[in-house]
PDB file of N, CA and C in Angstrom:
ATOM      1  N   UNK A   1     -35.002 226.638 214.967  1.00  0.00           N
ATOM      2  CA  UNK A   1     -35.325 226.745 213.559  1.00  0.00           C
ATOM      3  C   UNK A   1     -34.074 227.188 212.798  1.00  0.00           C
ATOM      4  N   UNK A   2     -33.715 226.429 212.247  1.00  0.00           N
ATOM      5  CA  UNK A   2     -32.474 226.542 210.890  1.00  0.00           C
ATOM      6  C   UNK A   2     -33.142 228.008 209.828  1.00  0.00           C
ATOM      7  N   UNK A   3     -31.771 228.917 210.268  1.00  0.00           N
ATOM      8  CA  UNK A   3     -32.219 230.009 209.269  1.00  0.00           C
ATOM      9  C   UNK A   3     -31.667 229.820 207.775  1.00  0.00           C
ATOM     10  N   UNK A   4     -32.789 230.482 206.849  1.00  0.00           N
ATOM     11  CA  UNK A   4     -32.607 230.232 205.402  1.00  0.00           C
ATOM     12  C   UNK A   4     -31.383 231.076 204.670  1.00  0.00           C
ATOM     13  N   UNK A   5     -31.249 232.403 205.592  1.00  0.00           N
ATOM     14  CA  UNK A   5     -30.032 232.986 205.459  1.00  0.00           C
ATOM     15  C   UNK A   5     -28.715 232.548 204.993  1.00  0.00           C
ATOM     16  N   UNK A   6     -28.300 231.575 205.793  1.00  0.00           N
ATOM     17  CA  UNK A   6     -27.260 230.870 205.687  1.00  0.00           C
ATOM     18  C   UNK A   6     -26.818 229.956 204.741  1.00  0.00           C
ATOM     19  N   UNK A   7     -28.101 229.639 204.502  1.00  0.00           N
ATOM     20  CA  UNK A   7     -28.400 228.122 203.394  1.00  0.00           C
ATOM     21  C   UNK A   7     -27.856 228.671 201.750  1.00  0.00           C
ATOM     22  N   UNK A   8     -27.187 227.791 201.273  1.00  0.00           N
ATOM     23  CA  UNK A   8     -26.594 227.877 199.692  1.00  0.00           C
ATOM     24  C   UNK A   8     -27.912 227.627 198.977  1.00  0.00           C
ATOM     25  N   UNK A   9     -28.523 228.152 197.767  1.00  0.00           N
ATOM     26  CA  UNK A   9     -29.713 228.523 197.791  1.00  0.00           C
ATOM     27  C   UNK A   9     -29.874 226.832 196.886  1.00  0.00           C
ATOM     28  N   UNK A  10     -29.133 226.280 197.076  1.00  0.00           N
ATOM     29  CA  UNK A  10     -29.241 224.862 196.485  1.00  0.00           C
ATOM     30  C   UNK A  10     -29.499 223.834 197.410  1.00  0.00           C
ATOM     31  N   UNK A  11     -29.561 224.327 198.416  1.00  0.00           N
ATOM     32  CA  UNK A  11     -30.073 223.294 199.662  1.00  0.00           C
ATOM     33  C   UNK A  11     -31.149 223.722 200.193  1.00  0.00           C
ATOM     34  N   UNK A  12     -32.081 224.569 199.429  1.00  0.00           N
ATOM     35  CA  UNK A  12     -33.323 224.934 199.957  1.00  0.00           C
ATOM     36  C   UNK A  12     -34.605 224.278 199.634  1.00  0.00           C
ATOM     37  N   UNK A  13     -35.141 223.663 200.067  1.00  0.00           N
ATOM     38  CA  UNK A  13     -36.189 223.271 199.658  1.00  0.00           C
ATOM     39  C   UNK A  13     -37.571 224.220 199.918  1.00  0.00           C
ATOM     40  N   UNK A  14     -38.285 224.348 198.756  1.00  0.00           N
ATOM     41  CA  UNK A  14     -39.779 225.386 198.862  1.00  0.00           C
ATOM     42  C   UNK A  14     -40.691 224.110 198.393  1.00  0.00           C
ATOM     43  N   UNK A  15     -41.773 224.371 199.420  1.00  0.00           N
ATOM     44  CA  UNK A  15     -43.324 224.025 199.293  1.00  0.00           C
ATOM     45  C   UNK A  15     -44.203 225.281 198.826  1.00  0.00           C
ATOM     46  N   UNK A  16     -44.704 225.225 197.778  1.00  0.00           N
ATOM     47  CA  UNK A  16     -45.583 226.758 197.893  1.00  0.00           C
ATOM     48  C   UNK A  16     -47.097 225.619 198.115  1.00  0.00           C
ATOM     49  N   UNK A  17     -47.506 225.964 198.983  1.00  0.00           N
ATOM     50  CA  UNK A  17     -48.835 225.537 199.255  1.00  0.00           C
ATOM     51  C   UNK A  17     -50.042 226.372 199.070  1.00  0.00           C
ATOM     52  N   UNK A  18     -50.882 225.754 197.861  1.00  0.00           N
ATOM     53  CA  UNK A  18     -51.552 226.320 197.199  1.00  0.00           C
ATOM     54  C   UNK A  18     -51.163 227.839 196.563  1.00  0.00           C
ATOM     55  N   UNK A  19     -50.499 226.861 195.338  1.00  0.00           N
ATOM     56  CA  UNK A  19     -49.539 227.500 194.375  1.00  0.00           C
ATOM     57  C   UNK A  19     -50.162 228.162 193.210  1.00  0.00           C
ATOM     58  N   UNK A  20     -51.681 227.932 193.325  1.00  0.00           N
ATOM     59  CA  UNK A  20     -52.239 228.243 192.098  1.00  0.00           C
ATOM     60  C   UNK A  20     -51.905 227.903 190.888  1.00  0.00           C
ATOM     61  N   UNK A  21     -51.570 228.821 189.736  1.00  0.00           N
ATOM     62  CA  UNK A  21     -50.504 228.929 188.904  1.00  0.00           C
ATOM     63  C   UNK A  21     -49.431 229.020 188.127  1.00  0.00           C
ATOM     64  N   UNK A  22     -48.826 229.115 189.421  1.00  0.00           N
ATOM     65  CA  UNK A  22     -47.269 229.295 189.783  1.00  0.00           C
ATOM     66  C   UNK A  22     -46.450 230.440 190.233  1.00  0.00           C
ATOM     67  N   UNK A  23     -46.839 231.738 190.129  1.00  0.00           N
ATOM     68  CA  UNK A  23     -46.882 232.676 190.125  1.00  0.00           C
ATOM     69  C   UNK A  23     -45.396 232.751 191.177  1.00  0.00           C
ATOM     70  N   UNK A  24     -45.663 232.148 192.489  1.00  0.00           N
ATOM     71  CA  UNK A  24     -44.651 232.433 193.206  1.00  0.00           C
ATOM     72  C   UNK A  24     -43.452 231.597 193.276  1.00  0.00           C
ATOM     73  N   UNK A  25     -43.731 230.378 192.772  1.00  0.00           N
ATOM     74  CA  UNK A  25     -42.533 229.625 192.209  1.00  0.00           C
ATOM     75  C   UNK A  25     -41.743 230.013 190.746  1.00  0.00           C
ATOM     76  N   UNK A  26     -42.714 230.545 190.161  1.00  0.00           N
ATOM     77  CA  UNK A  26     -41.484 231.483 189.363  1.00  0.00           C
ATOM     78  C   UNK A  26     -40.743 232.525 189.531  1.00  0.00           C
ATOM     79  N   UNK A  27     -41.539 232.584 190.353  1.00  0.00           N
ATOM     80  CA  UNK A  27     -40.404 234.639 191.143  1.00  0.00           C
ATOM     81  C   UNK A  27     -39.015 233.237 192.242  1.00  0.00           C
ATOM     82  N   UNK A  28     -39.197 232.844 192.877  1.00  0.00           N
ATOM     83  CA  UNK A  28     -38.650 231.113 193.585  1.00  0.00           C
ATOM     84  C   UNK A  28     -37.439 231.170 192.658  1.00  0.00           C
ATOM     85  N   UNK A  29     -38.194 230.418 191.303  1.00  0.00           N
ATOM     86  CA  UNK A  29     -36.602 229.716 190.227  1.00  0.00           C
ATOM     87  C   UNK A  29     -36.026 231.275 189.844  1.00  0.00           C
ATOM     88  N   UNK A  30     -36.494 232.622 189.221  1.00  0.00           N
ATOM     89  CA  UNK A  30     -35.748 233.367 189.296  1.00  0.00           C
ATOM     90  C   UNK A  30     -35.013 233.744 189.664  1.00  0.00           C
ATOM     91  N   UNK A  31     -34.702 233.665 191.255  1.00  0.00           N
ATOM     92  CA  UNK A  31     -33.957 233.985 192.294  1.00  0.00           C
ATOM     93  C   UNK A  31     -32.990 232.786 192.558  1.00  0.00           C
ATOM     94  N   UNK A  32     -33.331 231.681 191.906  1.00  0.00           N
ATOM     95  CA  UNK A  32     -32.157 230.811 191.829  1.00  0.00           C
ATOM     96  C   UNK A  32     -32.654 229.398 192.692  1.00  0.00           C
ATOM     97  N   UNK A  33     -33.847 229.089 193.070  1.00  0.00           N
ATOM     98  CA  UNK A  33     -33.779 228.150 193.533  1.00  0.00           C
ATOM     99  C   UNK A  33     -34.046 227.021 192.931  1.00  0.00           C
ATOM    100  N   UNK A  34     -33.502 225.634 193.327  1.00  0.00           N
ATOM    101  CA  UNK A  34     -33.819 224.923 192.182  1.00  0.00           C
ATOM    102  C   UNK A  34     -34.985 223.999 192.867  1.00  0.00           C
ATOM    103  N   UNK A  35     -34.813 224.040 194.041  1.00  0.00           N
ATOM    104  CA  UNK A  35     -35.405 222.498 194.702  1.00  0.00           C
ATOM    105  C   UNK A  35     -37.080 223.166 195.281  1.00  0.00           C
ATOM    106  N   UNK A  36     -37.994 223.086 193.969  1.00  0.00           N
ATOM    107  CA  UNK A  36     -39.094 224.033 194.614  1.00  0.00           C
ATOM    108  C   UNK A  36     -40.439 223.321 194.187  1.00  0.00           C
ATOM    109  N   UNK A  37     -41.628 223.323 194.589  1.00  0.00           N
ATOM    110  CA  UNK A  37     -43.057 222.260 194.113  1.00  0.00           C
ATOM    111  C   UNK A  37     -43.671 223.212 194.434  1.00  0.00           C
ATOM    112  N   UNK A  38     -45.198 222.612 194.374  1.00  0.00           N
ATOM    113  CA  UNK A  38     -46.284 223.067 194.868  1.00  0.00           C
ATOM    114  C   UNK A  38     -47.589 222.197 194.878  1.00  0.00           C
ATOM    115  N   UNK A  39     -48.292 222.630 195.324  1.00  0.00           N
ATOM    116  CA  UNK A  39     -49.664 221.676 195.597  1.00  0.00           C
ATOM    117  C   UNK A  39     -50.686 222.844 195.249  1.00  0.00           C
ATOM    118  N   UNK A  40     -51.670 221.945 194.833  1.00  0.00           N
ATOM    119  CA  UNK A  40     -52.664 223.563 194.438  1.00  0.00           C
ATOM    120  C   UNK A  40     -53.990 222.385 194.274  1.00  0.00           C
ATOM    121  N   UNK A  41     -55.386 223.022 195.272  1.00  0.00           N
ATOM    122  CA  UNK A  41     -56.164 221.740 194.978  1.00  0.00           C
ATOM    123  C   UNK A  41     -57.486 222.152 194.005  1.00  0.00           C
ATOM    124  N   UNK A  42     -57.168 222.951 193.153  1.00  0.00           N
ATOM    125  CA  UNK A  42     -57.971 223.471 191.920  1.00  0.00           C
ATOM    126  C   UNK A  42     -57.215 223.472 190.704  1.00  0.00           C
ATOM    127  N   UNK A  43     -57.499 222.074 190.012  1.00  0.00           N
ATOM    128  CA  UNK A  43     -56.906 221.668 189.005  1.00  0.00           C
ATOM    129  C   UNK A  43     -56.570 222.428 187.476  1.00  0.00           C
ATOM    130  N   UNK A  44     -57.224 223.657 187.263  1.00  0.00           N
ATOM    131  CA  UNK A  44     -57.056 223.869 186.004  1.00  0.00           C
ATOM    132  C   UNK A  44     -55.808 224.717 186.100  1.00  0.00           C
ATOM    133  N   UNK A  45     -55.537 225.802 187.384  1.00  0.00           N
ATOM    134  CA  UNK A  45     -54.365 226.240 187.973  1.00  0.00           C
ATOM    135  C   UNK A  45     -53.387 225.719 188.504  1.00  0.00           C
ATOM    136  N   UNK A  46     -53.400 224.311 189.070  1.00  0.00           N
ATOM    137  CA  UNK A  46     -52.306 223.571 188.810  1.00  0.00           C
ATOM    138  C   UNK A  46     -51.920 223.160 187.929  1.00  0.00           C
ATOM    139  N   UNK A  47     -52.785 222.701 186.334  1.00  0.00           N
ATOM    140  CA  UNK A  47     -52.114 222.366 184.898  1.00  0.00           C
ATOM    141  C   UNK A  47     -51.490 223.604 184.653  1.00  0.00           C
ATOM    142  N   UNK A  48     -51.682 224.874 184.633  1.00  0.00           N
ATOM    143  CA  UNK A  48     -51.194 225.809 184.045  1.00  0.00           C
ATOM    144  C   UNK A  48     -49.701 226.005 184.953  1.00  0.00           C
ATOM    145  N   UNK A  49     -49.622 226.069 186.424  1.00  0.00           N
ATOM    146  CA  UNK A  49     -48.085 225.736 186.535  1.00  0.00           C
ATOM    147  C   UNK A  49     -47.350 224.499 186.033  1.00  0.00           C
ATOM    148  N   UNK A  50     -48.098 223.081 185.976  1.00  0.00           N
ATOM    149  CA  UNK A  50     -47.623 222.069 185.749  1.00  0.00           C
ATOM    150  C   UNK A  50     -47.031 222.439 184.169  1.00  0.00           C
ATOM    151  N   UNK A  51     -47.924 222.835 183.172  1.00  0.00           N
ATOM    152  CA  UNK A  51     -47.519 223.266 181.798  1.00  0.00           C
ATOM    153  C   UNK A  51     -46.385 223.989 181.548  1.00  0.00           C
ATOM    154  N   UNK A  52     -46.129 225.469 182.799  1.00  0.00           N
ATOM    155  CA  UNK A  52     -45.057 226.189 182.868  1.00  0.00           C
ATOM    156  C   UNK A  52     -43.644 225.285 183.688  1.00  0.00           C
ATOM    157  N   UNK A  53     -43.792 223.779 183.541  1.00  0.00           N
ATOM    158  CA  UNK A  53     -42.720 223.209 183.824  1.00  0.00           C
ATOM    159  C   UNK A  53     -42.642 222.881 185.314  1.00  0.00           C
ATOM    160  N   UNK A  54     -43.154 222.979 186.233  1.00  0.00           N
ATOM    161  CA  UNK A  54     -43.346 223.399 187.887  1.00  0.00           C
ATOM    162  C   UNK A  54     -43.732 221.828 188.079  1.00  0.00           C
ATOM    163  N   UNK A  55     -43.014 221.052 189.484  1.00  0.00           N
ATOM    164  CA  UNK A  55     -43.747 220.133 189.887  1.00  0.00           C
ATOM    165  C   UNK A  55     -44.592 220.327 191.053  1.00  0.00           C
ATOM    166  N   UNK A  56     -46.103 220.350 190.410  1.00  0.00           N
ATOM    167  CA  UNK A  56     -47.345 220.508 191.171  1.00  0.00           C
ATOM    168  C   UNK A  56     -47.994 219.542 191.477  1.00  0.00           C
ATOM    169  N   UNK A  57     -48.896 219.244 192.377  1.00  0.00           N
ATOM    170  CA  UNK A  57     -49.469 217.791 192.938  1.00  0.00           C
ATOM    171  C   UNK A  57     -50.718 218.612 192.772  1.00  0.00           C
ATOM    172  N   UNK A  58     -52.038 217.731 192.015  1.00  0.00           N
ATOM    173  CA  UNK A  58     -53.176 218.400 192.341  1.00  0.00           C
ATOM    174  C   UNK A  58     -54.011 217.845 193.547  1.00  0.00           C
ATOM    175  N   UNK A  59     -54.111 218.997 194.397  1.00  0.00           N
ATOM    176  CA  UNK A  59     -54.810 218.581 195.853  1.00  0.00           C
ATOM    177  C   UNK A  59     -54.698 218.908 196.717  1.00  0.00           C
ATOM    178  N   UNK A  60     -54.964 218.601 197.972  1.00  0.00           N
ATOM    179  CA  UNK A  60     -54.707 219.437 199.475  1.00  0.00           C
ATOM    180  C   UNK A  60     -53.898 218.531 199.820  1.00  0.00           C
ATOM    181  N   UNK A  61     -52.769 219.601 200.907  1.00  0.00           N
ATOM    182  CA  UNK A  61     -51.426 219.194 201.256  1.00  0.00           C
ATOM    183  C   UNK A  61     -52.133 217.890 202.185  1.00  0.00           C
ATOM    184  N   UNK A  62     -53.231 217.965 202.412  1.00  0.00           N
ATOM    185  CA  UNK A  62     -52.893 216.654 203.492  1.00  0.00           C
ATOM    186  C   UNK A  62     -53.109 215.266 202.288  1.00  0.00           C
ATOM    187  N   UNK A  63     -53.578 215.320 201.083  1.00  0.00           N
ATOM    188  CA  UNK A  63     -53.332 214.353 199.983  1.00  0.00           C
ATOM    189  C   UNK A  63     -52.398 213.955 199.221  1.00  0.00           C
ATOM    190  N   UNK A  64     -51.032 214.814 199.853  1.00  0.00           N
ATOM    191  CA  UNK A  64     -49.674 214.330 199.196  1.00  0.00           C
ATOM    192  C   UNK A  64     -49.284 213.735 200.084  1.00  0.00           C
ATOM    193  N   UNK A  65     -48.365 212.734 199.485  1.00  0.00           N
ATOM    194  CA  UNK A  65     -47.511 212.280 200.591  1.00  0.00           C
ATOM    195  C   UNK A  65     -46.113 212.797 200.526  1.00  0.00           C
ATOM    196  N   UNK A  66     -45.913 213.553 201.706  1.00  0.00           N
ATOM    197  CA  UNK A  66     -45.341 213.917 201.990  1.00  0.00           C
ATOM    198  C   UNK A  66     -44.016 213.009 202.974  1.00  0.00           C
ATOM    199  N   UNK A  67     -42.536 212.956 202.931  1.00  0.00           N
ATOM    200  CA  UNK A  67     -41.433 212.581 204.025  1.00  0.00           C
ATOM    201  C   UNK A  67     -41.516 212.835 205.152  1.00  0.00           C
ATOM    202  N   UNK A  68     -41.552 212.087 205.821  1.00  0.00           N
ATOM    203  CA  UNK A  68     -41.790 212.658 207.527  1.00  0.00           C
ATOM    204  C   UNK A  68     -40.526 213.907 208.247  1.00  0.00           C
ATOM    205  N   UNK A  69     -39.868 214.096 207.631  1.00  0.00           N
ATOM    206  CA  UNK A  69     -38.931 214.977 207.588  1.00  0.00           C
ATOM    207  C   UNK A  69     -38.834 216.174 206.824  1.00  0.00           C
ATOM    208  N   UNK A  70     -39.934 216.623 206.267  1.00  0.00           N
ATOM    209  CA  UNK A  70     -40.048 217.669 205.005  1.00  0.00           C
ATOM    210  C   UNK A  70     -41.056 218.872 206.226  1.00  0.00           C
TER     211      UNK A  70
END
């Protein structure tokens, strides 16, 4: 397992799975990351991160499609 330690915080990629609101992807971009989503499969809490700018998918992770490499 590749530690995150090491990583330039621009080569990080975050999934917050079931992101709700966003709550933890904004504490995420605070800290500087840029490359960050979420999935959240209760839609009125995913508009409200989607609204705060966040790319959210509404649904369960197994309804995104996801890269076979992610």
């Amino acid at each position: 397992c590749e530690s995150l330690i090491d990583k330039k915080r621009d080569n990080i990629k975050l999934l917050d799975v079931g992101c709700s609101s966003g709550s933890f992807l904004k504490s995420a971009k605070e800290y500087g990351l840029t490359n960050i989503s979420g999935v959240e499969p209760a839609s009125k809490a995913a508009q409200t991160a989607i609204e705060s700018g966040f790319d959210v998918k509404i649904g369960f992770l197994e309804d995104i499609n996801l890269e076979s490499n992610c």
